[in-house]
Structure formats: structure tokens, C-alpha cells
Protein backbone atom coordinates (compact mmCIF):
# COMPACT_ATOMS: atom_id res chain seq x y z
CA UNK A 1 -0.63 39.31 2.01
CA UNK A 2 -2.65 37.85 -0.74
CA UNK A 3 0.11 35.73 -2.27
CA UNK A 4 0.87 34.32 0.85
CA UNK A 5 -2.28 33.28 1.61
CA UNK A 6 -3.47 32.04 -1.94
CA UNK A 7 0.03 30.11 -1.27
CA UNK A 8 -1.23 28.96 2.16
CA UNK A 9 -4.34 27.30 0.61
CA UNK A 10 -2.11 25.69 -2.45
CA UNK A 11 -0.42 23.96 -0.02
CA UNK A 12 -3.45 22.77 2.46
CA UNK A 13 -4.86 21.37 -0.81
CA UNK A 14 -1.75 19.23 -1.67
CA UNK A 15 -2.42 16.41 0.27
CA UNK A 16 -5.38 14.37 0.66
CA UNK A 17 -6.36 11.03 2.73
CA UNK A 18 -6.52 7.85 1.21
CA UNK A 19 -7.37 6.02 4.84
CA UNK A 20 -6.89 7.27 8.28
CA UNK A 21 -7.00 4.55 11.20
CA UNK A 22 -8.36 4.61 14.22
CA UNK A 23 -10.93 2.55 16.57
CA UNK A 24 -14.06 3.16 14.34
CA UNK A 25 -12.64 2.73 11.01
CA UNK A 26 -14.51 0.28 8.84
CA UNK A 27 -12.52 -2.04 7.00
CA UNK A 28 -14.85 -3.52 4.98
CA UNK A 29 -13.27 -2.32 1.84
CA UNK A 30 -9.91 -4.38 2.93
CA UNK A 31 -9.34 -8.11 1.72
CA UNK A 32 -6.78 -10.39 2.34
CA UNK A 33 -5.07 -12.29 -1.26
CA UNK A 34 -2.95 -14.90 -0.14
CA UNK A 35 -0.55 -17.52 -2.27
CA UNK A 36 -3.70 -19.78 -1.07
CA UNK A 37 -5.18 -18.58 -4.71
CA UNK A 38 -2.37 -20.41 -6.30
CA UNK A 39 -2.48 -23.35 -4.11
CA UNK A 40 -0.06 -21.64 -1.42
CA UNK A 41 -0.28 -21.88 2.30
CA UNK A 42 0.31 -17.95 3.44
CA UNK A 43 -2.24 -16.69 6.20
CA UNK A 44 -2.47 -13.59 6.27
CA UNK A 45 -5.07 -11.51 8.65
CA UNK A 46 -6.04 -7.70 9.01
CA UNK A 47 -7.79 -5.92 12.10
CA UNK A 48 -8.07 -2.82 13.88
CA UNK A 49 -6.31 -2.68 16.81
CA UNK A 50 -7.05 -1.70 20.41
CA UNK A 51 -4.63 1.89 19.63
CA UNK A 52 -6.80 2.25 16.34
CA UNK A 53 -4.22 1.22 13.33
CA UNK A 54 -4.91 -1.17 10.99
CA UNK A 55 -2.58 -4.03 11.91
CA UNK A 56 -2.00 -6.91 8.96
CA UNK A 57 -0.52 -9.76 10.32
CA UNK A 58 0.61 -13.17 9.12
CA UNK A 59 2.65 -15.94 8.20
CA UNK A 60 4.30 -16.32 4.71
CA UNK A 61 4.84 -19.87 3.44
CA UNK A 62 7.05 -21.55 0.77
CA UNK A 63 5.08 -24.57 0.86
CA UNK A 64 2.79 -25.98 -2.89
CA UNK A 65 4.70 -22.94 -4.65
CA UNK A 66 3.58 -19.96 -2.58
CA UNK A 67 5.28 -17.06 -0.81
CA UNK A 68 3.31 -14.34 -0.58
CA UNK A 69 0.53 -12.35 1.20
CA UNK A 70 -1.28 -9.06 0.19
CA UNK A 71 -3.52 -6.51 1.97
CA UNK A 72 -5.52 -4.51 -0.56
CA UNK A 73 -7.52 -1.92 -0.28
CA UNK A 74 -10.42 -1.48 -2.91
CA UNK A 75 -12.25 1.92 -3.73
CA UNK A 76 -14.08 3.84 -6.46
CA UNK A 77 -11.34 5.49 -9.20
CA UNK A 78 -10.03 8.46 -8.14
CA UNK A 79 -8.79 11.04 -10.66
CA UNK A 80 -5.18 11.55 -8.45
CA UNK A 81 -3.62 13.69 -10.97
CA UNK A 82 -3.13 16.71 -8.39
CA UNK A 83 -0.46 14.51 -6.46
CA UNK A 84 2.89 13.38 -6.76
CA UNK A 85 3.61 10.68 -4.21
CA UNK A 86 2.23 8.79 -1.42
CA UNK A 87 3.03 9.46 2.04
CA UNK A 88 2.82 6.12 4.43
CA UNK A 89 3.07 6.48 8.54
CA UNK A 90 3.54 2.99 9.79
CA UNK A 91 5.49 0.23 11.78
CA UNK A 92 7.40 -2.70 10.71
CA UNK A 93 9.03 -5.42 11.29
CA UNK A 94 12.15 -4.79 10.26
CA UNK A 95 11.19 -6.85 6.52
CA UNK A 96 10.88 -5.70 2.85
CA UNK A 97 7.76 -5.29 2.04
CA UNK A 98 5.76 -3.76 -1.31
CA UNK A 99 3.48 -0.88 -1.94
CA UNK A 100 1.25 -1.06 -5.09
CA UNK A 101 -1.53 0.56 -6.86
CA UNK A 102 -3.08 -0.12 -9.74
CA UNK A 103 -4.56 2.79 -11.89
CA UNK A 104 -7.83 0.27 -13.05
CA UNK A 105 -9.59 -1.95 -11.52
CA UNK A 106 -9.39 -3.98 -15.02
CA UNK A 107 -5.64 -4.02 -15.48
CA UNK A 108 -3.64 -7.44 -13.96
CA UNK A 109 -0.33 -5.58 -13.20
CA UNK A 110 -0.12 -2.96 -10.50
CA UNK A 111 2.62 -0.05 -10.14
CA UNK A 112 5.39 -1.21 -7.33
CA UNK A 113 7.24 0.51 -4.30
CA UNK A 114 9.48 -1.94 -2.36
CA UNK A 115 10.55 -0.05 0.83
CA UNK A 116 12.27 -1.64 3.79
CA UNK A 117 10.66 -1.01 8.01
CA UNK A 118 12.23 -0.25 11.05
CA UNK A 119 10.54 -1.58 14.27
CA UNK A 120 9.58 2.36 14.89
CA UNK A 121 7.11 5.20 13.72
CA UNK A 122 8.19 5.59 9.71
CA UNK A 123 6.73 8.28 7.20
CA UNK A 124 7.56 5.99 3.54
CA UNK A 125 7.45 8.46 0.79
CA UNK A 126 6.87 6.93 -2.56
CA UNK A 127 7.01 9.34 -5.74
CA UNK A 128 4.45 7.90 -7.99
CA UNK A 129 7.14 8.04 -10.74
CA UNK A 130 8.92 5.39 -8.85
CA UNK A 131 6.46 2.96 -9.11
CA UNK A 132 7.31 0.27 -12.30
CA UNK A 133 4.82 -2.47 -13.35
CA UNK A 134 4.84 -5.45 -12.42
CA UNK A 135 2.56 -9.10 -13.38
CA UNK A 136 3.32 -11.87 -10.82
CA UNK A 137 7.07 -10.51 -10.24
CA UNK A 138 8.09 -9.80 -14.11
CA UNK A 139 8.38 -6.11 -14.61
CA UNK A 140 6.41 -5.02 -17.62
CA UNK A 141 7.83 -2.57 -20.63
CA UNK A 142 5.72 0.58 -19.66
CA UNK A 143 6.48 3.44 -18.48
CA UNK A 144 6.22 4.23 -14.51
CA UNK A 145 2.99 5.12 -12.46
CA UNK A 146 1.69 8.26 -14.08
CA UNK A 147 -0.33 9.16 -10.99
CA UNK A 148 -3.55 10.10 -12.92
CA UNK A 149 -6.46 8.07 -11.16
CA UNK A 150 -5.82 5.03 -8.93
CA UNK A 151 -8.58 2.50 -8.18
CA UNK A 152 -6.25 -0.04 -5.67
CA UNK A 153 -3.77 0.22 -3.44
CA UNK A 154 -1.69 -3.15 -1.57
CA UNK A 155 0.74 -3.93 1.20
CA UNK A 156 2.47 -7.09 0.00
CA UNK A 157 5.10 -9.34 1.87
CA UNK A 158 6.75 -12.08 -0.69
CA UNK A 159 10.85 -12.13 0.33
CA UNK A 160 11.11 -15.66 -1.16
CA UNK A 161 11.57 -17.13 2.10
CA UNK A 162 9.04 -18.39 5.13
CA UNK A 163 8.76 -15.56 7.76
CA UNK A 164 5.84 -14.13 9.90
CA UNK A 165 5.09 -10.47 9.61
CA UNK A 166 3.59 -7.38 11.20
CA UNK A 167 2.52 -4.37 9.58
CA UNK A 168 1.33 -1.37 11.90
CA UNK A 169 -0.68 1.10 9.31
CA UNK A 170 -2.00 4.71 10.60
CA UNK A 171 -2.53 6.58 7.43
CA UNK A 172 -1.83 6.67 3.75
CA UNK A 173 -1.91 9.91 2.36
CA UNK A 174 -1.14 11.64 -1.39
CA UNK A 175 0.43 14.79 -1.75
């Protein structure tokens, strides 16, 4: 009986939330980075919706060089080394689109998931050793996401072509 339940609480303790929507979340700790930083005309825009999931939303233009919008999510380094993946529930569009992190708040690359949405309810499961760096689309010579601390993590849309988009988040979860 005592195996099982020192078992029980192993498990219970193996997963821990990053962000959980819902109607009183504060998003104040979510920005927008567009192609606009480069001169690019992307517009993308991030709310809470009237269900409670954070909702990012956008067009992606091609025009002065850009092609890209990001939704990033900023908080103080957490030591993550307890985990092995990520665990997304959310609702596409049916595009590509990008999950990073970045293990510093000082480094320029971040760690990379690209995953592909269905227009329905989707758990995304992303092993952290899946994740390869990546500066401005060149993937670096280091090794994959360790998973020790994280201090960022991103939604990013960038298929090379003009397209609008519409991410449905409810939670983002490590286990």
C-alpha cells in the first residue's frame, strides 16, 4: 500500500502548469514580436476570449522582407529539470506553426518544436529533447533542449507565404 501510494504522489508531481486560460487570466506577461521589427508588415494580436483561452490572431505578410509573427510569453527562470516535455491543449487552423523556449533570457536562439493543427481540441506533446536551436531560421551546432530551466516560451507562425492565422491556447503544461 505504501509503494503505491508513494507512486501515486510521483506521478501527481510530474506535471506542472506553465499557463492555464480562462476569463480572468492576466496576460500582461504576453507580447506580440512581429516581422514589423525588421521592417515587416505581420499583425499579429492576442486576447482572452469570451470561453476563456488565450486566442492569438493575425495576419502574416511577405511584404519589406517579413513573414512572421510570434506570441511569447515572458517569466522568471524556472529550474524545469524535473520534466521531460511539454504538453499543449489547443486549436488550430489547420497551419504549421512553432513552439520555442529559450533556456535564458540572455541567449538570441531559442529551442524549436514545429507541429502541425487540426481545426479541433489537440494535446501537442513536445519532448524537450526534440527541440534544436535555432537564430532567425539557421539551426545552430548544439545539442537539443536539455530541459534544465526555461525563462521563455513562443507560438510562432512564419510558413514563407502570406496567410491569416488563429491559434486557440487553453493550457501549456510540463511533465
Amino acid at each position: 500500500m505504501r509503494t503505491i501510494l508513494f507512486v501515486l504522489i510521483l506521478l501527481l508531481q510530474q506535471s506542472m502548469t506553465l499557463f492555464q486560460f480562462n476569463t480572468d487570466s492576466s496576460i500582461e506577461n504576453w507580447r506580440i514580436l512581429d516581422d514589423v521589427v525588421m521592417g515587416g508588415r505581420s499583425d499579429g494580436h492576442f486576447k482572452i476570449n469570451s470561453d476563456g483561452h488565450g486566442e492569438y490572431t493575425g495576419n502574416v505578410s511577405l511584404e519589406n522582407n517579413g513573414g512572421f509573427s510570434s506570441l511569447r510569453y515572458y517569466f522568471d527562470t524556472l529550474n524545469s529539470s524535473e520534466y521531460t516535455k511539454f504538453k499543449l491543449r489547443i486549436k488550430g487552423d489547420g497551419k504549421t506553426y512553432q513552439f520555442r523556449v529559450k533556456d535564458s533570457q540572455y541567449n538570441r536562439y531559442s529551442y524549436i518544436y514545429t507541429f502541425e493543427t487540426t481545426e479541433d481540441w489537440q494535446t501537442v506533446e513536445i519532448e524537450f529533447e526534440k527541440m534544436y536551436a535555432s537564430f532567425r531560421g539557421y539551426r545552430l551546432d548544439i545539442p537539443n533542449f536539455k530541459g534544465d530551466q526555461m525563462a521563455e516560451i513562443a507560438f510562432l507562425i512564419g510558413n514563407k507565404k502570406k496567410e491569416s492565422f488563429k491559434l486557440i491556447i487553453d493550457s501549456i503544461t510540463l511533465e
